[in-house]
C-alpha atoms as a PDB file:
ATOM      1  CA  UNK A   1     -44.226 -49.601 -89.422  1.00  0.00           C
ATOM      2  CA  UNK A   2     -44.075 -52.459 -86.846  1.00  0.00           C
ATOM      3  CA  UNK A   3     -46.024 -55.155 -86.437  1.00  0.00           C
ATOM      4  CA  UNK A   4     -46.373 -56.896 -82.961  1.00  0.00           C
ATOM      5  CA  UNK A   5     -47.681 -60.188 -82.381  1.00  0.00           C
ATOM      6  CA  UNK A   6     -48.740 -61.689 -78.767  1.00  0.00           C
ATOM      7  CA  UNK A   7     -48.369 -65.364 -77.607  1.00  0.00           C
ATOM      8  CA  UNK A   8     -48.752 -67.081 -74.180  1.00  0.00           C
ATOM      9  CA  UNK A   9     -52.575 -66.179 -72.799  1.00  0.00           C
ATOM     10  CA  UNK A  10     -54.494 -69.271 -71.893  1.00  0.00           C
ATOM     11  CA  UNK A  11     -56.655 -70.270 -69.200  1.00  0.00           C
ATOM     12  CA  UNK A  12     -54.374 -70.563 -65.977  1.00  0.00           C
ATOM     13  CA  UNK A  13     -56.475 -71.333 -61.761  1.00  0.00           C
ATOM     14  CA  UNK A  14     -56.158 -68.464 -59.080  1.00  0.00           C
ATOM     15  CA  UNK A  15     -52.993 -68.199 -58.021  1.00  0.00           C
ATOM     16  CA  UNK A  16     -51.154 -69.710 -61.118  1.00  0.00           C
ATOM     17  CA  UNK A  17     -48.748 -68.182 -63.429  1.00  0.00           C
ATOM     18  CA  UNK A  18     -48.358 -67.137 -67.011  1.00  0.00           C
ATOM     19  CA  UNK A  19     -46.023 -65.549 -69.017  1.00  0.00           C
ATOM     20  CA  UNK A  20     -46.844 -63.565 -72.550  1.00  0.00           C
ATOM     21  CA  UNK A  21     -44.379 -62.859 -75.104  1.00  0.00           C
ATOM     22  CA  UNK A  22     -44.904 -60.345 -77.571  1.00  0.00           C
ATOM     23  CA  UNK A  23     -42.159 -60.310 -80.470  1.00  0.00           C
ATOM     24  CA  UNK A  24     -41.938 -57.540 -82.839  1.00  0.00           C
ATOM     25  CA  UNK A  25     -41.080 -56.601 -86.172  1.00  0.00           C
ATOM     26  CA  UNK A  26     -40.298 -53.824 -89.000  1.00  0.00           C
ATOM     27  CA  UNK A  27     -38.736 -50.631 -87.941  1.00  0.00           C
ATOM     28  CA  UNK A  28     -38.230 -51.323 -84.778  1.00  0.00           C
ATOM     29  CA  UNK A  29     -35.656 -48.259 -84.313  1.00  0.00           C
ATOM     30  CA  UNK A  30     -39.099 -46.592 -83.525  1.00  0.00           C
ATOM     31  CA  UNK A  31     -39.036 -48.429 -80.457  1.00  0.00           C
ATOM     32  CA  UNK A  32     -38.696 -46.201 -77.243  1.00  0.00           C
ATOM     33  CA  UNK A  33     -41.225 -47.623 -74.713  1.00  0.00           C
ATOM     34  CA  UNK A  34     -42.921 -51.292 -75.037  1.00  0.00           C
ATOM     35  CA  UNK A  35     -45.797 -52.071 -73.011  1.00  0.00           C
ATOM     36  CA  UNK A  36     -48.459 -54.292 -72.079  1.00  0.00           C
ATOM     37  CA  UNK A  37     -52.606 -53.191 -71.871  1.00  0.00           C
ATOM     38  CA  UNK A  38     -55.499 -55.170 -70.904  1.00  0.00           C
ATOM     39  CA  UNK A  39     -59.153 -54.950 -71.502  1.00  0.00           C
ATOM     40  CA  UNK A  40     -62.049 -57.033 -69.690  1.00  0.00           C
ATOM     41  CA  UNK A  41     -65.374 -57.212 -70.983  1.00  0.00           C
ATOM     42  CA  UNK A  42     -67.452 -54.239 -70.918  1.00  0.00           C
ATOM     43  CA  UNK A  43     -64.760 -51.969 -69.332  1.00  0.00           C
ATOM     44  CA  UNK A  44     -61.730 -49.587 -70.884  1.00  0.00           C
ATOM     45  CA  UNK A  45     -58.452 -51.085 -71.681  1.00  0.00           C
ATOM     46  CA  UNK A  46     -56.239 -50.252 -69.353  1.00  0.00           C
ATOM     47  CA  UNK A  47     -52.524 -50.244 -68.526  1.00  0.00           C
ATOM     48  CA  UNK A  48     -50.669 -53.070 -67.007  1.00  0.00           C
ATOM     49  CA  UNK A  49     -47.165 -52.572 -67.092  1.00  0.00           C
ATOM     50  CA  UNK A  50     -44.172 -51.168 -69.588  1.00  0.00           C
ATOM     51  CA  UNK A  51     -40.602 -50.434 -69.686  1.00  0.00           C
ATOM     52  CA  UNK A  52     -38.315 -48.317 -71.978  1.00  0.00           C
ATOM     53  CA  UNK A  53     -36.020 -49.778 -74.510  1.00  0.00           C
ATOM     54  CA  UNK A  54     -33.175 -49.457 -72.267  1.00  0.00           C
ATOM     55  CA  UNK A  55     -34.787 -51.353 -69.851  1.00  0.00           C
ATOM     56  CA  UNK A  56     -33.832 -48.454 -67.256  1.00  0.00           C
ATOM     57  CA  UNK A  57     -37.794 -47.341 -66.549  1.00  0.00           C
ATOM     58  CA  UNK A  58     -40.538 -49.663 -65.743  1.00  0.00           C
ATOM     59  CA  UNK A  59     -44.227 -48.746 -64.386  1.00  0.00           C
ATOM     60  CA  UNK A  60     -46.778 -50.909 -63.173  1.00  0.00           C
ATOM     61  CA  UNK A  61     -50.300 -50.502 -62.432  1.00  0.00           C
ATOM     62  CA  UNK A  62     -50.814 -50.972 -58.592  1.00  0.00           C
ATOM     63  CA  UNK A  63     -53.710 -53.624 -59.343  1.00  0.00           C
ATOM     64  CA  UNK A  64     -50.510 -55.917 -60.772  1.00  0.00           C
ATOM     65  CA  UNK A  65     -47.363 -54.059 -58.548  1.00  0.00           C
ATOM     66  CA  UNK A  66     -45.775 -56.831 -56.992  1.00  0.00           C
ATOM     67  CA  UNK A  67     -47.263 -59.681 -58.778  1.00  0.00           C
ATOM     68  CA  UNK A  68     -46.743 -59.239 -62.441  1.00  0.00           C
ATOM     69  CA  UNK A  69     -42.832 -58.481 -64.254  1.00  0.00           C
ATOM     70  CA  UNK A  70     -41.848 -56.670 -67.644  1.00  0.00           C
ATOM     71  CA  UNK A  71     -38.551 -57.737 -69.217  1.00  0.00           C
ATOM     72  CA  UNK A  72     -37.209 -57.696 -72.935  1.00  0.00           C
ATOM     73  CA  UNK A  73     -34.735 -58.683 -74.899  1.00  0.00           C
ATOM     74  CA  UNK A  74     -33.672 -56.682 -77.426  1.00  0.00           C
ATOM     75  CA  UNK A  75     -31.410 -58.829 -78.886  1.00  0.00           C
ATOM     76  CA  UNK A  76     -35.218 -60.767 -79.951  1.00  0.00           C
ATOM     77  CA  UNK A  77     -36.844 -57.735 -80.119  1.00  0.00           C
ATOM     78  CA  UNK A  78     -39.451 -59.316 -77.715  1.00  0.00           C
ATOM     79  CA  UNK A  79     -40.757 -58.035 -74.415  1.00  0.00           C
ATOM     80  CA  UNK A  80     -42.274 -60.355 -71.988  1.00  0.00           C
ATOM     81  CA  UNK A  81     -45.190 -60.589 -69.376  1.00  0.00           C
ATOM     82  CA  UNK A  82     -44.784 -62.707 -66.432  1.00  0.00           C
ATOM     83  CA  UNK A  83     -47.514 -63.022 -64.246  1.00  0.00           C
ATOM     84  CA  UNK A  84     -47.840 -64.495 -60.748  1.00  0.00           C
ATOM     85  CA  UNK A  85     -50.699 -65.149 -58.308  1.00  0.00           C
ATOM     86  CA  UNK A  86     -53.154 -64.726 -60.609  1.00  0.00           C
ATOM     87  CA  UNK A  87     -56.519 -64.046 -59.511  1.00  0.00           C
ATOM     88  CA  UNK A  88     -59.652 -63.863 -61.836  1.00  0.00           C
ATOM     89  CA  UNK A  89     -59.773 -59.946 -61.659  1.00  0.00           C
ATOM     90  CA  UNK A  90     -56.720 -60.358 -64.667  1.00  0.00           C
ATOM     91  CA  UNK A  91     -59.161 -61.985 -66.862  1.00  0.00           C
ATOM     92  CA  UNK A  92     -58.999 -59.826 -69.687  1.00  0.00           C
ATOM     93  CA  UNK A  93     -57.784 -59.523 -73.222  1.00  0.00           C
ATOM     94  CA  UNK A  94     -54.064 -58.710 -73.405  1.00  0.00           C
ATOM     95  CA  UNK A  95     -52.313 -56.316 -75.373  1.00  0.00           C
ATOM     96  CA  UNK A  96     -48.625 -55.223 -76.401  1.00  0.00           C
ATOM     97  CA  UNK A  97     -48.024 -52.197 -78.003  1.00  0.00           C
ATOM     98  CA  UNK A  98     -45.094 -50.131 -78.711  1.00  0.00           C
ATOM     99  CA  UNK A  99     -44.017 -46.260 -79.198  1.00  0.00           C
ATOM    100  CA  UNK A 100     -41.643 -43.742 -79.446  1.00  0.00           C
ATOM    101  CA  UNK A 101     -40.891 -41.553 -76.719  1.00  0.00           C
ATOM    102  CA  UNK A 102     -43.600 -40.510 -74.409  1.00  0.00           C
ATOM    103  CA  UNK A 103     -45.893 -41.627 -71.287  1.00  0.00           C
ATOM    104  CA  UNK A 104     -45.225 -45.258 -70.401  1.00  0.00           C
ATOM    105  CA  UNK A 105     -48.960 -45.623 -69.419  1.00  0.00           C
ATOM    106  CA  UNK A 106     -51.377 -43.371 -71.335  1.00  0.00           C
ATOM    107  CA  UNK A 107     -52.600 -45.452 -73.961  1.00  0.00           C
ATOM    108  CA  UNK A 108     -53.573 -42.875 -76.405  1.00  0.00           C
ATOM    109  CA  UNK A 109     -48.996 -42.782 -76.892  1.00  0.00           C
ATOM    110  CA  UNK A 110     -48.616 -45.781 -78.024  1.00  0.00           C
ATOM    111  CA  UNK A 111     -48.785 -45.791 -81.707  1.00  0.00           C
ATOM    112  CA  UNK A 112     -47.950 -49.875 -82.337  1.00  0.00           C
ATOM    113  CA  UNK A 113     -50.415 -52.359 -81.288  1.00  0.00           C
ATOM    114  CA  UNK A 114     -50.408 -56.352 -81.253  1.00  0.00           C
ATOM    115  CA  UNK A 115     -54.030 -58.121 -81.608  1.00  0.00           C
ATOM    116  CA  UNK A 116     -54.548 -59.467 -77.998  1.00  0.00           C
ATOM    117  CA  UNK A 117     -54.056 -62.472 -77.015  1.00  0.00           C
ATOM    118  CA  UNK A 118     -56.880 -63.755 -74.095  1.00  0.00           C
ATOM    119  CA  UNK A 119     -56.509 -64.956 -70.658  1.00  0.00           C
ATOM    120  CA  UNK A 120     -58.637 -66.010 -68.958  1.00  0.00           C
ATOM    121  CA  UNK A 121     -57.808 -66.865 -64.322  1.00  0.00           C
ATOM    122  CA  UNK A 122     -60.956 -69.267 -63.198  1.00  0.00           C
ATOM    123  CA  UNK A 123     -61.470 -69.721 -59.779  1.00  0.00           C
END
């Protein structure tokens, strides 16, 4: 098993910046792809952004492309989130979640899930 936990969301104005962390732990050999998912109010989650272990594949969603950056360190077995010009579109729960080999952005792959962390981009 691994267990993920998320840290960084907050409430941040238009245009601001954030960065999450999310920091795993157990058998995290399992580890192929590590991304991040986010779910507003009323809607689906949806995918933001991941990147292989390797660090030699990342995908973003085009709502984020150009604004928002996956890294990790595996050394920390932590990936990270940072997120520029914010606008209050990204408010939405936040979610890390980890898998082994697969589609970087269909959800239903991704067997490892942290508990969301919330942010929240006023206006």
């Amino acid at each position: 098993q691994v267990q993920l936990v998320e840290s960084g969301g907050g409430l941040v104005q238009a245009g601001g910046s954030l960065r999450l962390s999310c920091a795993a732990s157990g058998r995290t050999s399992n580890m192929y792809r590590m991304g991040w998912f986010r779910q507003a109010p009323g809607k689906e989650r949806e995918f933001v952004a991941a990147i292989t272990w390797s660090g030699g594949a990342t995908l973003y969603a085009d709502s984020v492309k150009g604004r928002f950056a996956i890294s990790r360190d595996n050394a920390k077995n932590t990936w990270y989130l940072q997120m520029n010009s914010m606008m209050p579109e990204d408010t939405a729960v936040y979610y890390c979640a980890a898998g082994g080999p697969g589609s970087l952005s269909q959800k239903s792959s991704y067997a490892y899930w942290g508990q969301g962390t919330q942010v929240t981009v006023s206006s």
